[in-house]
C-alpha atoms as a PDB file:
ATOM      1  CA  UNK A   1      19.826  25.659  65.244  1.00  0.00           C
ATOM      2  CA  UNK A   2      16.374  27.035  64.560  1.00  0.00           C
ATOM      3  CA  UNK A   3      15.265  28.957  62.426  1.00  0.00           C
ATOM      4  CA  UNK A   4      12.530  31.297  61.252  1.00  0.00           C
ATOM      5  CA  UNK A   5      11.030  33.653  58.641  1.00  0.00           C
ATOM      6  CA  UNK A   6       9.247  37.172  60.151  1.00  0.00           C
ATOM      7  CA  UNK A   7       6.608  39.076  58.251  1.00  0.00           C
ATOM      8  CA  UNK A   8       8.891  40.896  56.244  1.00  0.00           C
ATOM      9  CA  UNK A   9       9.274  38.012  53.624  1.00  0.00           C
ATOM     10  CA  UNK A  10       8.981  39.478  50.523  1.00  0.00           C
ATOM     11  CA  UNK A  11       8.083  36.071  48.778  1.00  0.00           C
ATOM     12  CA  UNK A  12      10.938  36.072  46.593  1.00  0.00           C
ATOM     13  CA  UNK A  13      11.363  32.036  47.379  1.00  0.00           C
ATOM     14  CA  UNK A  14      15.643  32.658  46.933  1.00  0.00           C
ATOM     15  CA  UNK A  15      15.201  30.125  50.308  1.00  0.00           C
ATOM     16  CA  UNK A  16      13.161  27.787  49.447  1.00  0.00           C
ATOM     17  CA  UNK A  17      15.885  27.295  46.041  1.00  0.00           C
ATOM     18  CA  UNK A  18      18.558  27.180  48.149  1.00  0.00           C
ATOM     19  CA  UNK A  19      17.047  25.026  50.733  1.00  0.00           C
ATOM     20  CA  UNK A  20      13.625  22.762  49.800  1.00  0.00           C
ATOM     21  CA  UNK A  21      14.590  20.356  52.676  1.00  0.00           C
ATOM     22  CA  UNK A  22      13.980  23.190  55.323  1.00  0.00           C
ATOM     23  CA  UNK A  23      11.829  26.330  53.564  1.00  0.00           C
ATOM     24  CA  UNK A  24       8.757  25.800  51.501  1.00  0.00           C
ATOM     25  CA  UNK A  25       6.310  28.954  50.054  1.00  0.00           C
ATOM     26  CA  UNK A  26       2.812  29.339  51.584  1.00  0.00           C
ATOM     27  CA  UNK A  27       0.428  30.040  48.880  1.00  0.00           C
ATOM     28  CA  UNK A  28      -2.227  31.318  50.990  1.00  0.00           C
ATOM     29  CA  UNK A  29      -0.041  33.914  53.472  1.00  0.00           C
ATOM     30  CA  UNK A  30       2.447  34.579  50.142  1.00  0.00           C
ATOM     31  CA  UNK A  31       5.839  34.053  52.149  1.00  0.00           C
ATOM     32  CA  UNK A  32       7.878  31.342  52.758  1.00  0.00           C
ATOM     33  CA  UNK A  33       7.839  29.472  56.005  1.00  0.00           C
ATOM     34  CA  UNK A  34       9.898  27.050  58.068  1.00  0.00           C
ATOM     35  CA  UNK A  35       9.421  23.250  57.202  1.00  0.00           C
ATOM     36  CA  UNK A  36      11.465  22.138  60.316  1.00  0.00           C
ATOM     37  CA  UNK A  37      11.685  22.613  64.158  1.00  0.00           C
ATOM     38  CA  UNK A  38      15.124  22.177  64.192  1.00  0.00           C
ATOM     39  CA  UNK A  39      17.578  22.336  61.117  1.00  0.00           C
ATOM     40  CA  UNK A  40      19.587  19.348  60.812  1.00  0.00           C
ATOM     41  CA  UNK A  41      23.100  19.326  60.593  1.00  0.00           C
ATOM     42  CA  UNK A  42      23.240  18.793  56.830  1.00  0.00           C
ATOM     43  CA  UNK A  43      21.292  21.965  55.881  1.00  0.00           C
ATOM     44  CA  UNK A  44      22.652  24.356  58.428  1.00  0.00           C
ATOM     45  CA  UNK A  45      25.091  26.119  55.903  1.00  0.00           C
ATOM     46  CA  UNK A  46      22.469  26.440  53.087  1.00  0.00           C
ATOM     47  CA  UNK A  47      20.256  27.712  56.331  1.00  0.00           C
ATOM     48  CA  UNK A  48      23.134  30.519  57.066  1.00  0.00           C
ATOM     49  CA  UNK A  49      23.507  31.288  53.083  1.00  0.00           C
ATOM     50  CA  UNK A  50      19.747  31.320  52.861  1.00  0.00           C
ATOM     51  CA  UNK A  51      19.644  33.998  55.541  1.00  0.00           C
ATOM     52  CA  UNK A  52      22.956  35.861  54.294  1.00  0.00           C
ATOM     53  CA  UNK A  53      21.133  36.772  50.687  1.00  0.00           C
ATOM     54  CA  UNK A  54      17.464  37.248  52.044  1.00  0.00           C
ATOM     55  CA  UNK A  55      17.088  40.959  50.483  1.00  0.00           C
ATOM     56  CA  UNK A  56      14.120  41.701  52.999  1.00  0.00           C
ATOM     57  CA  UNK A  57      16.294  40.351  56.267  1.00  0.00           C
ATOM     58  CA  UNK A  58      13.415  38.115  56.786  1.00  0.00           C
ATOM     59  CA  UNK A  59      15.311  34.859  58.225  1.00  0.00           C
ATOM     60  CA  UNK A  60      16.241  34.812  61.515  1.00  0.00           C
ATOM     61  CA  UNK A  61      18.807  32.317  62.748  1.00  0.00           C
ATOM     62  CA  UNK A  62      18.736  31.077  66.691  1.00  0.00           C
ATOM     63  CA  UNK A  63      22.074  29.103  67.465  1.00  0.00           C
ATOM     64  CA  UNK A  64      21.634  26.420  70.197  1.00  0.00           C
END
C-alpha cells in the first residue's frame, strides 16, 4: 500500500495522531506529508482510518 496526502490538506494533523509512524506535519508547506514509501503492514488500518476521517479528502490510498 502507498499512500499520499494532495494539496488539499487542511493541516488539521487528525493523521499524524492517528498515525506518527507513517504521517508527520511540515512546518514550512503547513500540511502533513507521508513519512514512508510504502506503509507497512502494521499501520495499514490506522492508514485506511486516517484517510476515512480526513475532513478535506486529502489522503489518497493506492492498494498494491
Amino acid at each position: 500500500m502507498k499512500v499520499k496526502v494532495t494539496e488539499n490538506c487542511m493541516g488539521d494533523r487528525r493523521c499524524n495522531d492517528l498515525c506518527p509512524e507513517v504521517f508527520e506535519y511540515d512546518e514550512d508547506q503547513l500540511k502533513s506529508i507521508v513519512k514512508v514509501d510504502e506503509v507497512p503492514e502494521e499501520y495499514k488500518v490506522l492508514v485506511r482510518q486516517a484517510a476515512e476521517e480526513c475532513g478535506a479528502d486529502a489522503i489518497i490510498i493506492e492498494e498494491d
